[in-house]
Protein backbone atom coordinates (compact mmCIF):
# COMPACT_ATOMS: atom_id res chain seq x y z
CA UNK A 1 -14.50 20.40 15.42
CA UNK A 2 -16.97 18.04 14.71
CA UNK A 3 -17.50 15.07 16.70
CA UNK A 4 -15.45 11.64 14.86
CA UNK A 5 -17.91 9.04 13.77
CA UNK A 6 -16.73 5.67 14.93
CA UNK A 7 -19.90 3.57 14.50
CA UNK A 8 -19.50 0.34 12.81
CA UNK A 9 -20.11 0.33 8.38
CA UNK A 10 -21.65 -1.57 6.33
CA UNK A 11 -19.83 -2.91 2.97
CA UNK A 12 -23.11 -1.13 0.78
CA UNK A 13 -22.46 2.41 2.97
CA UNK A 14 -18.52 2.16 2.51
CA UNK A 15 -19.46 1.15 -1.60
CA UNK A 16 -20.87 4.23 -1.43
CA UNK A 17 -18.37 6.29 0.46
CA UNK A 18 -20.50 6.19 3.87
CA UNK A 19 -21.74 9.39 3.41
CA UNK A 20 -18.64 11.34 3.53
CA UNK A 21 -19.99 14.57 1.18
CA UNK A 22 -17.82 13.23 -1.57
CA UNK A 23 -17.26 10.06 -3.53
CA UNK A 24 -13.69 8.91 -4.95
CA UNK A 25 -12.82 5.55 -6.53
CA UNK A 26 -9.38 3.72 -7.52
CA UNK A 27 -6.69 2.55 -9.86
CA UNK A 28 -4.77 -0.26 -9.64
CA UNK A 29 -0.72 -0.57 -10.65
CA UNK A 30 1.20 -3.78 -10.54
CA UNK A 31 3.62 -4.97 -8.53
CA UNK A 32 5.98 -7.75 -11.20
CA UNK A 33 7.93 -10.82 -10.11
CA UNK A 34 10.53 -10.56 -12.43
CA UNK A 35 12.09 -13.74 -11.13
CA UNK A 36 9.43 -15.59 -12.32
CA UNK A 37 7.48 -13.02 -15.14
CA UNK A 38 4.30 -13.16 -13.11
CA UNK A 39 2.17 -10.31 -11.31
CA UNK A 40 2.91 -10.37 -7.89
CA UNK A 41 0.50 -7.92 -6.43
CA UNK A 42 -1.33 -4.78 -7.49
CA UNK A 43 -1.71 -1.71 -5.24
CA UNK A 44 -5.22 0.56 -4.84
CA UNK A 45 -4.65 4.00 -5.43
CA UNK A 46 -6.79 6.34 -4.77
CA UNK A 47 -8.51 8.71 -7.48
CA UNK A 48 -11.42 11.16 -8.29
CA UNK A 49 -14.06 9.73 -9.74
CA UNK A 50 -13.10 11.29 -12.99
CA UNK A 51 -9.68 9.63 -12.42
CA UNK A 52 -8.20 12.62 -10.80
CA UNK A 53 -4.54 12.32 -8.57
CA UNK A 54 -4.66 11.53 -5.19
CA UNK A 55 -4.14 14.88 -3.63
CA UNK A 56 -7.65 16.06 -5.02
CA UNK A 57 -9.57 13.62 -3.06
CA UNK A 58 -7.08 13.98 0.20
CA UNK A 59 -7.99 17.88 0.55
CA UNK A 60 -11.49 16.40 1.43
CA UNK A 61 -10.28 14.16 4.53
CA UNK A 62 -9.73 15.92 7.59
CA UNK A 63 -9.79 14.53 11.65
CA UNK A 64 -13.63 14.12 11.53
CA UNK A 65 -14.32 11.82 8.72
CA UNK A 66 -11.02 10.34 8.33
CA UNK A 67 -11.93 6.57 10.00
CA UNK A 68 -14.69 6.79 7.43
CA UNK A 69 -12.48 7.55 4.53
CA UNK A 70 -10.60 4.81 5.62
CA UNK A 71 -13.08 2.67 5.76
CA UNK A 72 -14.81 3.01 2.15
CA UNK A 73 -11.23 2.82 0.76
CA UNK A 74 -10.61 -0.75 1.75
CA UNK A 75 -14.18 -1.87 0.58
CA UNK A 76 -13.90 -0.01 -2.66
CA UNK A 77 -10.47 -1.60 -3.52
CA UNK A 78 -11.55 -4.78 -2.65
CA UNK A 79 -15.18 -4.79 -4.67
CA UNK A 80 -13.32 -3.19 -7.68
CA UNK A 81 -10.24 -5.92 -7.48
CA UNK A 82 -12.84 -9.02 -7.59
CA UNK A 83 -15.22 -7.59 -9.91
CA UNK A 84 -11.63 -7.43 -12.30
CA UNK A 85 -10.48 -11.09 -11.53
CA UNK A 86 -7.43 -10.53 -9.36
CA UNK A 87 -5.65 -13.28 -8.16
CA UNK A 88 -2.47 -11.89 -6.94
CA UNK A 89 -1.88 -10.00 -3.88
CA UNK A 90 -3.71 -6.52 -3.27
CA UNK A 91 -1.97 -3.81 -1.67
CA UNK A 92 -4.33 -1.45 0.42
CA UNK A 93 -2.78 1.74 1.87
CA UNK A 94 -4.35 2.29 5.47
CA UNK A 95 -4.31 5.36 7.69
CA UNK A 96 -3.10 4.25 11.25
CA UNK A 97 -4.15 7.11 12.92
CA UNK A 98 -7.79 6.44 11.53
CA UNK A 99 -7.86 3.82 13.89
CA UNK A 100 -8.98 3.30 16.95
CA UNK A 101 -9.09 -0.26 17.82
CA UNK A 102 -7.91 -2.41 15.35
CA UNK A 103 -10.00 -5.87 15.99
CA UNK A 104 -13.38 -3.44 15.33
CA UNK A 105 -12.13 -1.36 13.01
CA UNK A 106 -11.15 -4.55 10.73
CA UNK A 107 -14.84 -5.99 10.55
CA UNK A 108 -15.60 -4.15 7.71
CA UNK A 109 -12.38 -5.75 5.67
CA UNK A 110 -13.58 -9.04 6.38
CA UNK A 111 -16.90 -8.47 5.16
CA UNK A 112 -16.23 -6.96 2.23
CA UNK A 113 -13.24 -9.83 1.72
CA UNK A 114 -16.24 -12.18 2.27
CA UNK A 115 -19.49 -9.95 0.22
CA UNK A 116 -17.37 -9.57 -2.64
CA UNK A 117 -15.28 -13.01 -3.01
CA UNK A 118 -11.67 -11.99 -2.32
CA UNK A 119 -9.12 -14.31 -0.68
CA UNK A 120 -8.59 -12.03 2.67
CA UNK A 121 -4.90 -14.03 2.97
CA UNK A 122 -4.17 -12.06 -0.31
CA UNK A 123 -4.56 -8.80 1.25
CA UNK A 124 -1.29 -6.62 2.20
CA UNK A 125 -1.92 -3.65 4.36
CA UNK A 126 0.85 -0.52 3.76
CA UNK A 127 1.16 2.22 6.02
CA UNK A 128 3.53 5.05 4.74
CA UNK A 129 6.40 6.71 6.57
CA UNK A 130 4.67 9.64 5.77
CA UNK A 131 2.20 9.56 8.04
CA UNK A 132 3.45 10.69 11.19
CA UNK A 133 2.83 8.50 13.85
CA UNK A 134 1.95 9.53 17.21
CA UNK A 135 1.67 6.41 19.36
CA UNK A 136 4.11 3.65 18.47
CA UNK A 137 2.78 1.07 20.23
CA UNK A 138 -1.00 1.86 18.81
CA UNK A 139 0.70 1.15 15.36
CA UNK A 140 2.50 -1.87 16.73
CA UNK A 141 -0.53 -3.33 17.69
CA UNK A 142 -2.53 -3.15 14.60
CA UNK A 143 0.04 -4.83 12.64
CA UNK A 144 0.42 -7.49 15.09
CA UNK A 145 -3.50 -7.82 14.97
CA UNK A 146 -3.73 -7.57 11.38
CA UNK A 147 -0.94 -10.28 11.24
CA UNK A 148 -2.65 -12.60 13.84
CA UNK A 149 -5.56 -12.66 11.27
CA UNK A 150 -4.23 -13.75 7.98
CA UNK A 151 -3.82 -10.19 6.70
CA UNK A 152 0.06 -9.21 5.41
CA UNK A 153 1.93 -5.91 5.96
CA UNK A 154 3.84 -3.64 4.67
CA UNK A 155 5.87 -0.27 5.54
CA UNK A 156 5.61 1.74 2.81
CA UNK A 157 8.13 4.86 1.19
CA UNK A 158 10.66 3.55 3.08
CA UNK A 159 13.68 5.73 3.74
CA UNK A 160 11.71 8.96 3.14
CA UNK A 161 9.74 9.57 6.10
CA UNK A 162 9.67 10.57 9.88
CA UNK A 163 9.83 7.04 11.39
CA UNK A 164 13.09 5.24 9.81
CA UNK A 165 15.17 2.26 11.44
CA UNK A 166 13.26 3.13 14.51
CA UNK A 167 10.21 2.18 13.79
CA UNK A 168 11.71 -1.08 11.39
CA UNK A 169 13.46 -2.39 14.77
CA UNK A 170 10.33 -2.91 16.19
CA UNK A 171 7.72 -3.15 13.89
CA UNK A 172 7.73 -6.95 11.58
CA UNK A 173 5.91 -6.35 8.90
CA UNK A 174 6.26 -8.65 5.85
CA UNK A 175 7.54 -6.24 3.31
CA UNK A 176 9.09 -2.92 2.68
CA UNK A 177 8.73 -0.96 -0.36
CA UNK A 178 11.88 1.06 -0.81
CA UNK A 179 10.87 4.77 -1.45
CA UNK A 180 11.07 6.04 -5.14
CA UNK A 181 13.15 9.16 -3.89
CA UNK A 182 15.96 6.57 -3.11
CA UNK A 183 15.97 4.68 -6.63
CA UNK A 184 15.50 7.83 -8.82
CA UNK A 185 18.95 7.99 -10.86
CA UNK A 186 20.24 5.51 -8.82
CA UNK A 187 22.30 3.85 -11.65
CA UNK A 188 24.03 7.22 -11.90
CA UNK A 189 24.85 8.23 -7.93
CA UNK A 190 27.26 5.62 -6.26
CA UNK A 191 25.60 6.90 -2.76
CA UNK A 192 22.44 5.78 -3.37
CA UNK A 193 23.70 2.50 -5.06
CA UNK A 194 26.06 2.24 -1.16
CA UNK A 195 22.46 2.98 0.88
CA UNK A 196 20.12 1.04 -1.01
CA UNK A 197 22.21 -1.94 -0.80
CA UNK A 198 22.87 -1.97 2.19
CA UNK A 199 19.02 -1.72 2.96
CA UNK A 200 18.34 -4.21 1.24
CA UNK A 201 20.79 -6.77 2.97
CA UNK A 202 19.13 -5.46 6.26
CA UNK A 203 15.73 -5.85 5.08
CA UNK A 204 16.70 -9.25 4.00
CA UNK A 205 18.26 -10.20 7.50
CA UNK A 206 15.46 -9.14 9.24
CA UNK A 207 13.27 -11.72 7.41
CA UNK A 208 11.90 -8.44 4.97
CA UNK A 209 10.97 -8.88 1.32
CA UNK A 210 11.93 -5.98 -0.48
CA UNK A 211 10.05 -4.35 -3.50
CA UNK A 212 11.91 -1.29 -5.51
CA UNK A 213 8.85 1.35 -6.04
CA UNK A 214 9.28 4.26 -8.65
CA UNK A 215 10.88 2.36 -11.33
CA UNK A 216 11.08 4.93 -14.33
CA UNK A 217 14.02 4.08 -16.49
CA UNK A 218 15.96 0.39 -17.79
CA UNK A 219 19.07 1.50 -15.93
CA UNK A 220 17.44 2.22 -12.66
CA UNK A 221 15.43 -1.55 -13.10
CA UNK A 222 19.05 -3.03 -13.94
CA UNK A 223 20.82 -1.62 -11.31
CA UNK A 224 18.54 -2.50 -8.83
CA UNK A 225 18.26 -6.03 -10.45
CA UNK A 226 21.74 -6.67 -9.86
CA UNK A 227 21.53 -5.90 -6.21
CA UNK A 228 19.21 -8.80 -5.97
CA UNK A 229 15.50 -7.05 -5.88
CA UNK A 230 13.06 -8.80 -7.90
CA UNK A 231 9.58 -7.46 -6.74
CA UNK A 232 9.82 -3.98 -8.50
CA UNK A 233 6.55 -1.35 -9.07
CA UNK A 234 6.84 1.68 -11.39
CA UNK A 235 5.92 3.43 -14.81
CA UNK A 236 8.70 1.39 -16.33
CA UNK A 237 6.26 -1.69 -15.86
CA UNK A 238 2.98 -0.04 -15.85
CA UNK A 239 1.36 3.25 -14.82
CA UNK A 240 -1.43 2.91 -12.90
CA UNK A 241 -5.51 2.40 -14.82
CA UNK A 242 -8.10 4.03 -13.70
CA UNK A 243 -10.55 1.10 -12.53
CA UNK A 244 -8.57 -1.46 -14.23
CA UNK A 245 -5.41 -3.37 -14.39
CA UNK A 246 -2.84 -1.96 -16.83
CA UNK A 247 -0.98 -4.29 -19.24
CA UNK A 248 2.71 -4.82 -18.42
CA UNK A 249 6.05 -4.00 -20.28
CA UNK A 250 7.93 -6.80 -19.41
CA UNK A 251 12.04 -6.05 -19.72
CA UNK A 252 13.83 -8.24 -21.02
């Protein structure tokens, strides 16, 4: 196995994918406030440079470069998300087992934050569930860190993954994103109308803001709607645009 490379990046050398042996960029897919019509955030996704999925780039990371991957992806999303004039929130996945200590490995986001003219306050970090996570504390104390610095958080494909109510009893992020698996058909299966409400009451109590991901279909959005969610993400609103920021189908 070759050796990890932990050495400190510059925003130019994570522009440029800090010389992993292959380059990827992003799209961008909004998050809407339908309580008050407005974009509340818009998440980096990862893509080929040709605009391929996200799995095509993945099969490329593996334990050696993977703090380096992580790395160019926060810098990328950030130069590409002020070079298109956003103003609303950014959503930047992270890989929590990329890092090692979380006040060094965050130098890079707040240089690039600062190089390339983005509000760092406006950044929201997600981690997924579907990352298995190997040292619980480790995870709680990058979010705390991340937290203590201006940065907001989020737990990610919620409800799908290897962590559950767990990991949300101790960890306090800022949001959770409810995972798409749970709101597929949702206006049609009473069970996942009981769970999902439910959540969201917990979420709530817990001082949580929810946001509804996978939105596909009108009955899905109203459904959910009525259960009080109004941060929602999904192809319903917009798909996500290769290097740019789709145009929204508002619902009416």
């Amino acid at each position: 196995m070759q050796p990890v490379d932990f050495r400190e990046f510059s925003c130019k050398e994570c522009a440029q994918a800090c010389d992993l042996g292959f380059d990827f960029s992003m799209a961008f897919q909004p998050i809407v406030d339908i309580s008050s019509r407005t974009v509340f955030a818009v998440e980096a996704l990862v893509r080929g440079t040709n605009g391929e999925g996200a799995a095509d780039v993945f099969k490329h990371v593996n334990e050696s470069n993977r703090y380096r991957f992580d790395q160019s992806c926060r810098v990328k999303a950030i130069r590409l998300a002020a070079s298109l004039g956003v103003q609303s929130f950014l959503c930047i996945n992270f890989l929590p087992n990329a890092i090692y200590k979380p006040e060094l490995c965050i130098r890079t986001t707040l240089a690039a934050a600062q190089t390339y003219g983005f509000d760092q306050t406006k950044i929201i970090f997600e981690f997924t569930e579907n990352e298995r996570i190997f040292d619980q504390a480790h995870l709680l104390n990058i979010i705390n860190h991340y937290q203590e610095i201006g940065f907001q958080t989020a737990i990610d494909d919620f409800g799908s993954g290897y962590n559950g109510l767990a990991q949300l009893a101790d960890l306090k992020t800022n949001f959770t994103k409810i995972d798409m698996e749970l709101i597929r058909h949702i206006d049609q299966d009473s069970a996942r109308q009981t769970i999902v409400r439910h959540m969201t009451r917990m979420l709530e109590a817990l001082g949580q803001t929810v946001i509804a991901e996978g939105i596909e279909t009108a009955a899905e959005y109203e459904m959910l709607k009525s259960m009080g969610i109004t941060l929602f993400q999904g192809y319903l609103f917009a798909k996500p645009a290769f290097e740019s920021i789709p145009e929204i189908h508002w619902q009416d």
